[in-house]
PDB file of N, CA and C in Angstrom:
ATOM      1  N   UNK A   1     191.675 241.446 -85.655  1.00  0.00           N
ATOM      2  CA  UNK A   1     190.341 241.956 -85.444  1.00  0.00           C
ATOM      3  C   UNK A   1     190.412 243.062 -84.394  1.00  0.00           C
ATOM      4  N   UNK A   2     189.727 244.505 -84.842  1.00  0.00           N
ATOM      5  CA  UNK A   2     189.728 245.309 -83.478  1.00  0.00           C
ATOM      6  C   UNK A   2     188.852 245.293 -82.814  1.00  0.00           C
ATOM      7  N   UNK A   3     189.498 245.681 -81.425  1.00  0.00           N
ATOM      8  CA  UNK A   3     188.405 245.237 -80.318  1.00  0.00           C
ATOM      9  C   UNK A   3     186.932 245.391 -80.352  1.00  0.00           C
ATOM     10  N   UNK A   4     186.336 246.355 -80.782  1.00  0.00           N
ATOM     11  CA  UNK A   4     185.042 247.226 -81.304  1.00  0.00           C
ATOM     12  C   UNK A   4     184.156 245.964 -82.159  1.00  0.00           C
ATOM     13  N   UNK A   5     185.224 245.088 -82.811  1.00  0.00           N
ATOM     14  CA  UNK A   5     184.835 244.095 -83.769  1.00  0.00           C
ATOM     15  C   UNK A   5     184.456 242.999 -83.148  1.00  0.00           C
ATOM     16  N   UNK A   6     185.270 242.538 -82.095  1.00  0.00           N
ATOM     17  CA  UNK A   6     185.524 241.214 -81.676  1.00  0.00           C
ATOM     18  C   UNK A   6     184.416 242.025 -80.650  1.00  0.00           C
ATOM     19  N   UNK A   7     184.130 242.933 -79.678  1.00  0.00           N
ATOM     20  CA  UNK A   7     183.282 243.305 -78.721  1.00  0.00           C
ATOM     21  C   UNK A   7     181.883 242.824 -79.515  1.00  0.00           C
ATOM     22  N   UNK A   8     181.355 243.619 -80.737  1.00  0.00           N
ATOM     23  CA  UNK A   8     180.366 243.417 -81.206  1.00  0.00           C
ATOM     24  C   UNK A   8     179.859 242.357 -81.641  1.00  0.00           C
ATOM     25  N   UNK A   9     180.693 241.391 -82.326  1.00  0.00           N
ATOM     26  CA  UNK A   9     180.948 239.715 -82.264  1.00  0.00           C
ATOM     27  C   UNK A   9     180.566 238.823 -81.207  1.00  0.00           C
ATOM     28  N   UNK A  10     181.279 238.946 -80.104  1.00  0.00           N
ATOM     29  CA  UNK A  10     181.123 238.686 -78.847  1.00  0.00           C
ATOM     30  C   UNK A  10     179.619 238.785 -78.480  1.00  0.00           C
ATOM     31  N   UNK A  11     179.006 239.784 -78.794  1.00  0.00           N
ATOM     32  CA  UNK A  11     177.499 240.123 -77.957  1.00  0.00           C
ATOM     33  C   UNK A  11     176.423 239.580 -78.905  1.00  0.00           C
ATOM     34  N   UNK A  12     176.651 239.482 -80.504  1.00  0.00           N
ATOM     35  CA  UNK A  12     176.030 238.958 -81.324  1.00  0.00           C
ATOM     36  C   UNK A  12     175.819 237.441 -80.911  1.00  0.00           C
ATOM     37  N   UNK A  13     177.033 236.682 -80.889  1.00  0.00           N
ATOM     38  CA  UNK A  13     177.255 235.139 -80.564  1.00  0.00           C
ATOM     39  C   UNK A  13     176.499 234.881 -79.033  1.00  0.00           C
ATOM     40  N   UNK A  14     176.666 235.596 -78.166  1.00  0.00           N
ATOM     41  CA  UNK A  14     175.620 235.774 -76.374  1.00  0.00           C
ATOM     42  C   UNK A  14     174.285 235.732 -76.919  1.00  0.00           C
ATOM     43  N   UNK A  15     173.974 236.204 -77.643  1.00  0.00           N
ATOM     44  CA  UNK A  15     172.543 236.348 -78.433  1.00  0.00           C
ATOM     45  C   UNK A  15     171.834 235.290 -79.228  1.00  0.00           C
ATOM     46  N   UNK A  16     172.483 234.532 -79.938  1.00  0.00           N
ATOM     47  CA  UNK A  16     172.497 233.860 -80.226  1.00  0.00           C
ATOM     48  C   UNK A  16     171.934 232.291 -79.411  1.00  0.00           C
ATOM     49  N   UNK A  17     173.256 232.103 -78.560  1.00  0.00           N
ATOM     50  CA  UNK A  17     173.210 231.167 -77.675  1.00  0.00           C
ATOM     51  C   UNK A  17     171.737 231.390 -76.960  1.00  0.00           C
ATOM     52  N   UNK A  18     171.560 232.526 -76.274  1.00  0.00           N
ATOM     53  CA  UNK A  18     170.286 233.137 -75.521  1.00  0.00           C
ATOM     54  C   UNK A  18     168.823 232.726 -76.386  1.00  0.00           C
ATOM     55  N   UNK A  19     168.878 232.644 -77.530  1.00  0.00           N
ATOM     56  CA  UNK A  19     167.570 232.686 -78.534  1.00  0.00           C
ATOM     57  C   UNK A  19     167.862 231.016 -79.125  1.00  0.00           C
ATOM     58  N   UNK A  20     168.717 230.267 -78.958  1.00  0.00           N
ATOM     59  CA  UNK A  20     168.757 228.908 -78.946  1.00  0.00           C
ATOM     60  C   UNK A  20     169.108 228.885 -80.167  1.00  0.00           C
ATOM     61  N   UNK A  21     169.405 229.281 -81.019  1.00  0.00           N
ATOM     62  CA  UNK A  21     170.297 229.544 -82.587  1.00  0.00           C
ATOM     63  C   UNK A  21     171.508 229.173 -82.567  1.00  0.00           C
ATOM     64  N   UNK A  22     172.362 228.881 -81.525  1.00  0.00           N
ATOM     65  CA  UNK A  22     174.087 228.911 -82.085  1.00  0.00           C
ATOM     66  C   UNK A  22     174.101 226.849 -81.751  1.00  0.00           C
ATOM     67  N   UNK A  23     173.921 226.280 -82.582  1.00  0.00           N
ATOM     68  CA  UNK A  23     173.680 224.880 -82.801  1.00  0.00           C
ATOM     69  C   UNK A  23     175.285 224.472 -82.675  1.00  0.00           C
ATOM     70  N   UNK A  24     176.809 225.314 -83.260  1.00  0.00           N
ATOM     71  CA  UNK A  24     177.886 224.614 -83.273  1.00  0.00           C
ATOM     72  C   UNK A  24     178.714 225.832 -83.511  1.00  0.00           C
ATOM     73  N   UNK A  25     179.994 225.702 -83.030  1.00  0.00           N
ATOM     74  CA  UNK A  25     181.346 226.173 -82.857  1.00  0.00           C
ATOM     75  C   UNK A  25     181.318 226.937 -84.594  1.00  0.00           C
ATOM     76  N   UNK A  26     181.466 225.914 -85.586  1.00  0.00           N
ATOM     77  CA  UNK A  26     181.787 226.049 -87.098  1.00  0.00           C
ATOM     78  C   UNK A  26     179.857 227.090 -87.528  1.00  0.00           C
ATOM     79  N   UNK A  27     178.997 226.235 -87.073  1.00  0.00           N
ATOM     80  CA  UNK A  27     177.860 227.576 -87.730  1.00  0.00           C
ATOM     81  C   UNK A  27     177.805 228.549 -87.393  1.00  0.00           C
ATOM     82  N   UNK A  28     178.379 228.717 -85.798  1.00  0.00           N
ATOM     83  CA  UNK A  28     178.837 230.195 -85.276  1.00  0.00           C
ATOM     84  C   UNK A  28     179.476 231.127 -86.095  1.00  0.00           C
ATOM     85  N   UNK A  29     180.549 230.252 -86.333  1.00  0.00           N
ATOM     86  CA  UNK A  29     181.901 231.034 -87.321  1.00  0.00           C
ATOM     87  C   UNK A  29     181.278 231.542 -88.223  1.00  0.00           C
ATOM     88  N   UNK A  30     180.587 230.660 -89.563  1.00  0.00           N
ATOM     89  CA  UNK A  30     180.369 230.962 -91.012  1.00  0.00           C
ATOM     90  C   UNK A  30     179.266 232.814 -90.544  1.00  0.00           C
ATOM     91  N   UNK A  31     178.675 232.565 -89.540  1.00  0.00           N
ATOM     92  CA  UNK A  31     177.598 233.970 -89.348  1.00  0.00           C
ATOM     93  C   UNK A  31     178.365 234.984 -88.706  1.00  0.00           C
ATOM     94  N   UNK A  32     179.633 234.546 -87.998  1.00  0.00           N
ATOM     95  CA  UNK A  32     180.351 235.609 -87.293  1.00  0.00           C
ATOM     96  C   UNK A  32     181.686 236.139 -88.564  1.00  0.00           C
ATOM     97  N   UNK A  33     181.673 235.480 -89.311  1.00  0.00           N
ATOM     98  CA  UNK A  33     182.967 235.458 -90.083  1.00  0.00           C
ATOM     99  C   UNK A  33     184.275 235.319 -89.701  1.00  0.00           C
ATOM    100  N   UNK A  34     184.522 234.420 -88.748  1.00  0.00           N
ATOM    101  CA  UNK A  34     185.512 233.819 -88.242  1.00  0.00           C
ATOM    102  C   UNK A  34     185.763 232.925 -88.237  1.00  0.00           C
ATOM    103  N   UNK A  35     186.778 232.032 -87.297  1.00  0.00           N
ATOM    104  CA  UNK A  35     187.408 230.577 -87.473  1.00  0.00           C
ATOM    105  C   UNK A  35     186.376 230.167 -86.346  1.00  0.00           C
ATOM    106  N   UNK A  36     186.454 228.847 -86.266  1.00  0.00           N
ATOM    107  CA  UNK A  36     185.720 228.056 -85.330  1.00  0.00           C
ATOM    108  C   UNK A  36     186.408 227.803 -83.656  1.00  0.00           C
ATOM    109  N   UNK A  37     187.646 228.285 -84.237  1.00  0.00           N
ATOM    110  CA  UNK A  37     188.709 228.437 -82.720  1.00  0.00           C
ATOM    111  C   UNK A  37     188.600 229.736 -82.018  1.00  0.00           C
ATOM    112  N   UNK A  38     188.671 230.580 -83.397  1.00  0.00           N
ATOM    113  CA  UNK A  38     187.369 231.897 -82.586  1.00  0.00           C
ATOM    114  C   UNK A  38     186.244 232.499 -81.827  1.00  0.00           C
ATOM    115  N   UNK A  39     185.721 231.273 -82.335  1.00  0.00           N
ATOM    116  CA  UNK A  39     184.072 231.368 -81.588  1.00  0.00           C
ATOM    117  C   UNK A  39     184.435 230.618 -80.438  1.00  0.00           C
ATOM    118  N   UNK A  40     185.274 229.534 -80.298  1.00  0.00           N
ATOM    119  CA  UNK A  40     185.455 228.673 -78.889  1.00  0.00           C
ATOM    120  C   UNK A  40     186.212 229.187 -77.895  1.00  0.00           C
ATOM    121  N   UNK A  41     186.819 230.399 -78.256  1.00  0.00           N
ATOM    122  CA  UNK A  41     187.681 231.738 -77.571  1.00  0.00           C
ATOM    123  C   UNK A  41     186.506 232.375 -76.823  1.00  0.00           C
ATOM    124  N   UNK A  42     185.910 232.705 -77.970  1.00  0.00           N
ATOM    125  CA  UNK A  42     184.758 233.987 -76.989  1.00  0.00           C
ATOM    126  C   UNK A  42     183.993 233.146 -76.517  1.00  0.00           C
ATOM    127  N   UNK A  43     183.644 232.082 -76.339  1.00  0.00           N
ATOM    128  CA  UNK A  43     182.448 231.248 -75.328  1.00  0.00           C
ATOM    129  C   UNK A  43     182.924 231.086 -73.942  1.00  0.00           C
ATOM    130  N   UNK A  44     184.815 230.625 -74.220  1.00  0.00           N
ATOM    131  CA  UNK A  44     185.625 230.801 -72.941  1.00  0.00           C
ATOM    132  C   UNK A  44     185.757 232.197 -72.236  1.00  0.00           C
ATOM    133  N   UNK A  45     185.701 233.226 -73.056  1.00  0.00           N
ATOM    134  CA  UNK A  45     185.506 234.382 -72.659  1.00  0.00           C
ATOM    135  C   UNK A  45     184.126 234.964 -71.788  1.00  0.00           C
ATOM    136  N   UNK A  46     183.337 234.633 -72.870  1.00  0.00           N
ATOM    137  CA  UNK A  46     181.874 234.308 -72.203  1.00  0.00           C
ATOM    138  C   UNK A  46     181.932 233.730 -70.602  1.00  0.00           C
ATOM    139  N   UNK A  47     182.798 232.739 -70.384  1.00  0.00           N
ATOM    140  CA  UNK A  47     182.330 231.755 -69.443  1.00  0.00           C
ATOM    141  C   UNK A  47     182.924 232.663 -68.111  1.00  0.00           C
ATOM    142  N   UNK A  48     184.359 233.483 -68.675  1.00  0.00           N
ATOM    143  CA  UNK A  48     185.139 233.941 -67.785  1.00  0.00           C
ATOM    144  C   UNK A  48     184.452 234.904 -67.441  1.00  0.00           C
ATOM    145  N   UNK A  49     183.537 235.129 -68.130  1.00  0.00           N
ATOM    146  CA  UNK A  49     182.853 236.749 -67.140  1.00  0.00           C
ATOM    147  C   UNK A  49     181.713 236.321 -66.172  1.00  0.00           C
ATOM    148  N   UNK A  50     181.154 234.930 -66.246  1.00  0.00           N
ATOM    149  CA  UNK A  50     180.408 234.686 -65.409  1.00  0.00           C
ATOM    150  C   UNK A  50     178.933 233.832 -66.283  1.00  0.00           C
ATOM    151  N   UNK A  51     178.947 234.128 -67.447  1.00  0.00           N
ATOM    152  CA  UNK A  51     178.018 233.220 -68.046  1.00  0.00           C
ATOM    153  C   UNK A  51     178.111 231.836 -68.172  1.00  0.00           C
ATOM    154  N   UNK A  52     176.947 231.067 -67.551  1.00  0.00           N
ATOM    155  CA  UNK A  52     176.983 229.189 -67.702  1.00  0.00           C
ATOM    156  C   UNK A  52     176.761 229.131 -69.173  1.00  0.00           C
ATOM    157  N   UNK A  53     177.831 228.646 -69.787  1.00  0.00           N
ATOM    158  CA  UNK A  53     177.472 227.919 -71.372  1.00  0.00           C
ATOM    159  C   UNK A  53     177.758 226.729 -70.908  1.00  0.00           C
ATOM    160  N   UNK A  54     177.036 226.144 -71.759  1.00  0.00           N
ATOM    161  CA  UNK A  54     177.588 224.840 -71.806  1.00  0.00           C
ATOM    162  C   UNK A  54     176.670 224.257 -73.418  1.00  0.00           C
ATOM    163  N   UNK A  55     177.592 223.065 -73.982  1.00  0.00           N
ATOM    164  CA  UNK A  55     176.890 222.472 -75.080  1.00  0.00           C
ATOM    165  C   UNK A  55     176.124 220.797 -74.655  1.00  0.00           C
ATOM    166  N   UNK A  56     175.364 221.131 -75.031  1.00  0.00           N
ATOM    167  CA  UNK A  56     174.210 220.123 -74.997  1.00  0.00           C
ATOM    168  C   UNK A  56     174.731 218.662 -76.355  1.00  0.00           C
ATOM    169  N   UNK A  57     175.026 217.711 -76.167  1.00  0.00           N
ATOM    170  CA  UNK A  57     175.440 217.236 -76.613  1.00  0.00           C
ATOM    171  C   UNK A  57     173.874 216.239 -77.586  1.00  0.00           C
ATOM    172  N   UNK A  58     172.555 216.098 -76.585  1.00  0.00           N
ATOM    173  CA  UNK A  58     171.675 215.660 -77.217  1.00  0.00           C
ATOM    174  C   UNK A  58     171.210 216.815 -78.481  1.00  0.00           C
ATOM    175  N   UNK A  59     171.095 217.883 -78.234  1.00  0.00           N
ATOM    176  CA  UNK A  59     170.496 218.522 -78.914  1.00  0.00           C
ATOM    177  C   UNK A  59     171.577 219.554 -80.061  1.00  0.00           C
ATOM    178  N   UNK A  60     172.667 219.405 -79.687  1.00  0.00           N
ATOM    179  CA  UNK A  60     173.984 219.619 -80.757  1.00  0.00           C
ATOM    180  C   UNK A  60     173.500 221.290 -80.389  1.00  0.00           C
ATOM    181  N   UNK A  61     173.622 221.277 -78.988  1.00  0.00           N
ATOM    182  CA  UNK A  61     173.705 223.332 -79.618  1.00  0.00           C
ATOM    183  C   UNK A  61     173.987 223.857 -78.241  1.00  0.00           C
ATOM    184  N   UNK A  62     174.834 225.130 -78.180  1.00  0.00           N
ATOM    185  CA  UNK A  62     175.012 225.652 -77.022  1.00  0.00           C
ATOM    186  C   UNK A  62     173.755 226.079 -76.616  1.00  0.00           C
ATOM    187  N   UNK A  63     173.797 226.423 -75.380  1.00  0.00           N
ATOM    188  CA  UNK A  63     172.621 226.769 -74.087  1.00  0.00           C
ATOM    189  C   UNK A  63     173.455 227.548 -73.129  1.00  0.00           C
ATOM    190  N   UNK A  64     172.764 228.487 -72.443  1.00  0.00           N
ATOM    191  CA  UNK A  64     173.096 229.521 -71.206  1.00  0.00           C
ATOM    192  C   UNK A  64     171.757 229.111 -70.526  1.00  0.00           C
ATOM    193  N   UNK A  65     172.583 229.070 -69.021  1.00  0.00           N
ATOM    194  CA  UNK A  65     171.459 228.893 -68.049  1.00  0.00           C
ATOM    195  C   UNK A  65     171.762 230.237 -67.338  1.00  0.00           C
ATOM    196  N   UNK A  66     170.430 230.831 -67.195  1.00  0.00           N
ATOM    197  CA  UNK A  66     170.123 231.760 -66.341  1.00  0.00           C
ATOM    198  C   UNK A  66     169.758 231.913 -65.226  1.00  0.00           C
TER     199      UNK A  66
END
């Protein structure tokens, strides 16, 4: 994937999480068109730049606290 790809990916999936839509690792994937180890890459990525993710285990879906 080139970077331009995985960048734009990356900000789609932040968006996501932000609007309360990204429910799981695998429904991430099928909308990003990637693997599910993919999407759990860029959340770690996510995390490394300074964003709180975390998954909510009652409600089965990632969350960012702001």
């Amino acid at each position: 994937m080139r970077f331009i790809d995985r960048k734009r990916k990356v900000m789609y999936l932040l968006e996501m999480i932000e609007k309360g839509n990204c429910f799981s690792a695998e429904q991430a994937s099928i909308k990003l068109g990637c693997s599910s180890r993919t999407v759990k890459r860029m959340i770690e990525d996510l995390r490394e730049e300074g964003y709180e993710i975390k998954y909510c285990r009652h409600t089965n879906k990632y969350r960012i606290n702001l």
